[in-house]
C-alpha atoms as a PDB file:
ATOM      1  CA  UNK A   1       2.879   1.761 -18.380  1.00  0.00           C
ATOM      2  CA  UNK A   2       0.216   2.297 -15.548  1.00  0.00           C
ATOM      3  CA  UNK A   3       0.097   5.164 -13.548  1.00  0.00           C
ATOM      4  CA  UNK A   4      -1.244   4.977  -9.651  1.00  0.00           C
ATOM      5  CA  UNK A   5      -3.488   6.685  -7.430  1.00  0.00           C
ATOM      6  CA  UNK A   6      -3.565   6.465  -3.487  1.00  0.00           C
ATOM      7  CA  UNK A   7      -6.618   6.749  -1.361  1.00  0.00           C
ATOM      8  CA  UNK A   8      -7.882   6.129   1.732  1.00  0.00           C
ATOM      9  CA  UNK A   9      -5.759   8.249   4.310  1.00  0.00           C
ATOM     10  CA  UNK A  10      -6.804  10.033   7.042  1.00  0.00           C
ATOM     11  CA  UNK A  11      -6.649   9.980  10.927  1.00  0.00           C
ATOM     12  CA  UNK A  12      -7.595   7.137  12.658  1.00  0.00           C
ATOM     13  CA  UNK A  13      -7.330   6.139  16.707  1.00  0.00           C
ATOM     14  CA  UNK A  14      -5.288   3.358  17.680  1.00  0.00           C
ATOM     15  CA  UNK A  15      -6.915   0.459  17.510  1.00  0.00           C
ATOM     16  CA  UNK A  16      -9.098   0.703  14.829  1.00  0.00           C
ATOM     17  CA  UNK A  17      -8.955   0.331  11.504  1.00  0.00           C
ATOM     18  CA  UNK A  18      -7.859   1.883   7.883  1.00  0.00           C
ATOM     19  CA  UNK A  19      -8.471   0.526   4.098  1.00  0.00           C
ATOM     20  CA  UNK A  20      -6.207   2.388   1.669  1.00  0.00           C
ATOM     21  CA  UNK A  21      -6.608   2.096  -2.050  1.00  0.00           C
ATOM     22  CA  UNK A  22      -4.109   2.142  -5.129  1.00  0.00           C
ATOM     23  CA  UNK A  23      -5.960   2.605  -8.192  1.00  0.00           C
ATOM     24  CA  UNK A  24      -4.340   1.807 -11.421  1.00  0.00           C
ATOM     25  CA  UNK A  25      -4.910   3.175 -14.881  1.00  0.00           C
ATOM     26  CA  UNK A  26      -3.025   1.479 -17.972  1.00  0.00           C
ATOM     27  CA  UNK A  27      -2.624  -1.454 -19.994  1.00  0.00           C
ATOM     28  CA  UNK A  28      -1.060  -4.359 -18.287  1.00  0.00           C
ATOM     29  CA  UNK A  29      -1.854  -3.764 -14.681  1.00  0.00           C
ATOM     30  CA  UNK A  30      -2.109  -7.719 -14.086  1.00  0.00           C
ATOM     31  CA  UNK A  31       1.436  -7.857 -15.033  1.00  0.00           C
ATOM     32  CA  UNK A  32       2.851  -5.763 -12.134  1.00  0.00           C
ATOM     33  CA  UNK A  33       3.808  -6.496  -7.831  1.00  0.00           C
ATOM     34  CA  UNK A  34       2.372  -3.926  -6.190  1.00  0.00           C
ATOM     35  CA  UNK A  35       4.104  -3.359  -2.987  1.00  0.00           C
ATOM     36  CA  UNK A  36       3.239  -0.841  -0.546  1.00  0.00           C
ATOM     37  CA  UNK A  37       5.821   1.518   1.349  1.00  0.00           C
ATOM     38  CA  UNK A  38       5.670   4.058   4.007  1.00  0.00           C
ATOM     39  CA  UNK A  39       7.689   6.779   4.486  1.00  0.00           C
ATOM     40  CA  UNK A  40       7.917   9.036   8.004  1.00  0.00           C
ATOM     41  CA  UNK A  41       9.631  12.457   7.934  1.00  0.00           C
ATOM     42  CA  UNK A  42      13.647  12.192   7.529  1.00  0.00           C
ATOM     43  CA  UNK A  43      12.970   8.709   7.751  1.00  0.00           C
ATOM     44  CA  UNK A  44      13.733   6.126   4.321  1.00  0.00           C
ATOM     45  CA  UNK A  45      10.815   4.513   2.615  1.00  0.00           C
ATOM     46  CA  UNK A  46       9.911   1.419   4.377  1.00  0.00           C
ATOM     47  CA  UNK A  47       8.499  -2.046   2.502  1.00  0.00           C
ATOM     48  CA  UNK A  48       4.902  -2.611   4.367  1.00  0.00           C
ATOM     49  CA  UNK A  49       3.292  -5.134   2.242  1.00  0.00           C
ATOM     50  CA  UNK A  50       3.576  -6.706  -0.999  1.00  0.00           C
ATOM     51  CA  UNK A  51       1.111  -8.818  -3.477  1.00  0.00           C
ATOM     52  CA  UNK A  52       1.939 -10.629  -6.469  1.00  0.00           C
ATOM     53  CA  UNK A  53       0.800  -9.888 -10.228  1.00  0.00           C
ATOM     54  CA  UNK A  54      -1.742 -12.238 -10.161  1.00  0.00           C
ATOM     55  CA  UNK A  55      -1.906 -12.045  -6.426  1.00  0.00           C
ATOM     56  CA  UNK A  56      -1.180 -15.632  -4.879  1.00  0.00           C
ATOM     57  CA  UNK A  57       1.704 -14.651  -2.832  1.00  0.00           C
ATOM     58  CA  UNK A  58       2.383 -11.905  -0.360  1.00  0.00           C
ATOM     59  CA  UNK A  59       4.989 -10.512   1.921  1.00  0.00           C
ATOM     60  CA  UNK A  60       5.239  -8.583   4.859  1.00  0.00           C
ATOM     61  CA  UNK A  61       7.625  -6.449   7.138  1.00  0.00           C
ATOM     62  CA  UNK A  62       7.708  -7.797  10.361  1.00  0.00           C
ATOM     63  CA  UNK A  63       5.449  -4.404  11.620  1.00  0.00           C
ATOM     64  CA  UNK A  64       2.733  -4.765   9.450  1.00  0.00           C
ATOM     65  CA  UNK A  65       2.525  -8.779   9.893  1.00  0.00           C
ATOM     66  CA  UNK A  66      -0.296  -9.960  11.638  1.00  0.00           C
ATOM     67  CA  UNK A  67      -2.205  -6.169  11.259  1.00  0.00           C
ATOM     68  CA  UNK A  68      -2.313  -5.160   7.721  1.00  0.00           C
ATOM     69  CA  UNK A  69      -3.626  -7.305   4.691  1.00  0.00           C
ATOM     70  CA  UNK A  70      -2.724  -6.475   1.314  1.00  0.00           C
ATOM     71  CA  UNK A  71      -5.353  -7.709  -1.569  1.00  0.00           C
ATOM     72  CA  UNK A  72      -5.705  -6.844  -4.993  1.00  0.00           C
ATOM     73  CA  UNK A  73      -8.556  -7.113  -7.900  1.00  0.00           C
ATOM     74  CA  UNK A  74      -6.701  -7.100 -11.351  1.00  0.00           C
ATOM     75  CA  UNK A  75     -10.306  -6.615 -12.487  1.00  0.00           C
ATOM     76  CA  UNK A  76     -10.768  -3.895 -11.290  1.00  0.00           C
ATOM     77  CA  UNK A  77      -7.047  -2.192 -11.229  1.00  0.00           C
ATOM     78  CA  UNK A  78      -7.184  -1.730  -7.440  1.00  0.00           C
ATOM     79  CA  UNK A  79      -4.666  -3.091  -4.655  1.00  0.00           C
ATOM     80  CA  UNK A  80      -5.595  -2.423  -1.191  1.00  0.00           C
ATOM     81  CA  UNK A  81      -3.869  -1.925   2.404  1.00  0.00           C
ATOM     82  CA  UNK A  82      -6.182  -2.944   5.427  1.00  0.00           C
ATOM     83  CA  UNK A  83      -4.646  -1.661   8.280  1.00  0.00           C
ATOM     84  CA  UNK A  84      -5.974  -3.228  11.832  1.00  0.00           C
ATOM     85  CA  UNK A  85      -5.092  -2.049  15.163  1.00  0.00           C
ATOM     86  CA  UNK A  86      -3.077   0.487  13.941  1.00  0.00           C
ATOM     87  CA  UNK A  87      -0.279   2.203  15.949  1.00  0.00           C
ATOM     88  CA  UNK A  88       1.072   5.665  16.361  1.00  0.00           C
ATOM     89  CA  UNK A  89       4.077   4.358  15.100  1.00  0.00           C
ATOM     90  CA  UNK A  90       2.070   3.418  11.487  1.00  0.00           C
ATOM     91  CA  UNK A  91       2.060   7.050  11.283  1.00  0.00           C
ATOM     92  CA  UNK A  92       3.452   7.887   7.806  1.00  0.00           C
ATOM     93  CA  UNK A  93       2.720   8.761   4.162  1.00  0.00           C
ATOM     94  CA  UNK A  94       2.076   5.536   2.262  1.00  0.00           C
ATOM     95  CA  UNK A  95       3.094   4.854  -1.337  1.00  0.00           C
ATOM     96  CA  UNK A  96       2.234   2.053  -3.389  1.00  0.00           C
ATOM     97  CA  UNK A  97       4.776   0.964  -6.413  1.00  0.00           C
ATOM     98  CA  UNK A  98       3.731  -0.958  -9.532  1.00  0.00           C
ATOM     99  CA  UNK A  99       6.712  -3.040 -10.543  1.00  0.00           C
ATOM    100  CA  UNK A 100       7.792  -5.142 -13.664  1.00  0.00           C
ATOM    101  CA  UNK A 101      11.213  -5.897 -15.093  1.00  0.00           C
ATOM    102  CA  UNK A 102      10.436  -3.304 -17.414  1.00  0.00           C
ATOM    103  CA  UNK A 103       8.861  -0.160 -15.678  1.00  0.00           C
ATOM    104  CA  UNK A 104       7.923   1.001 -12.449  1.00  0.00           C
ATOM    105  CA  UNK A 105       5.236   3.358 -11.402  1.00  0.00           C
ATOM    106  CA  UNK A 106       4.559   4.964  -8.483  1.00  0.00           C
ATOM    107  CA  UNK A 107       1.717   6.990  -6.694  1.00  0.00           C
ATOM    108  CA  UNK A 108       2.018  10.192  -5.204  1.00  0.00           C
ATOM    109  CA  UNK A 109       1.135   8.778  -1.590  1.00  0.00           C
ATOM    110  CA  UNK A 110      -1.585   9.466   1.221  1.00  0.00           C
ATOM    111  CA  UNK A 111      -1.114  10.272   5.105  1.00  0.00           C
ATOM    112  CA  UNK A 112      -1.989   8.198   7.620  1.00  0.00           C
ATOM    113  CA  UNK A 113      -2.070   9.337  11.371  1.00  0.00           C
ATOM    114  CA  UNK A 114      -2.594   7.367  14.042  1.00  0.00           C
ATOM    115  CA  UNK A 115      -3.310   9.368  17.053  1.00  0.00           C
ATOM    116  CA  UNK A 116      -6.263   9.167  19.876  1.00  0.00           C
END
């Protein structure tokens, strides 16, 4: 079982640019997607981004296509978001989810606003 940590949210201008982390602790992290999710208030969680356990594939929601970049270092237990050009719609708390057929894990989440 691994257990996450978020990092990496703040407030950032449109147009620029945002790296959040998910740092794992556990055995087994190599074993597990990682997606990332958003949620905004009275709003459902949202799929942003999602990355393999071993990392050669990746998905994205149509917003976060062309903008963000999910990557991960099973070496290191770390996924990461990198958000570019960011929007005021990207405004949101973002989650990431460890996921096997077994268990699932998430973090506790970190705020992003995206205001000028």
């Amino acid at each position: 079982q691994v257990h996450l940590v978020e990092s990496g949210g703040g407030t950032v201008q449109p147009g620029g640019s945002l790296r959040l982390s998910c740092a794992a602790s556990g055995f087994g992290f190599s074993d597990y997607t990682v997606t990332w999710y958003r949620q905004r208030p009275g709003e459902e969680r949202e799929l942003v981004a999602q990355i393999s356990a071993v990392g050669r594939s990746t998905l994205y929601s149509d917003p976060a296509r062309g903008r963000f970049t999910v990557s991960r270092d099973n070496t290191k237990n770390m996924v990461w978001l990198q958000m570019v050009n960011p929007k005021p719609e990207d405004t949101a708390v973002y989650l990431c989810q460890a996921r096997t057929g077994l268990d699932t894990a998430w973090g506790q989440g970190t705020q992003v606003t995206v205001s000028s």
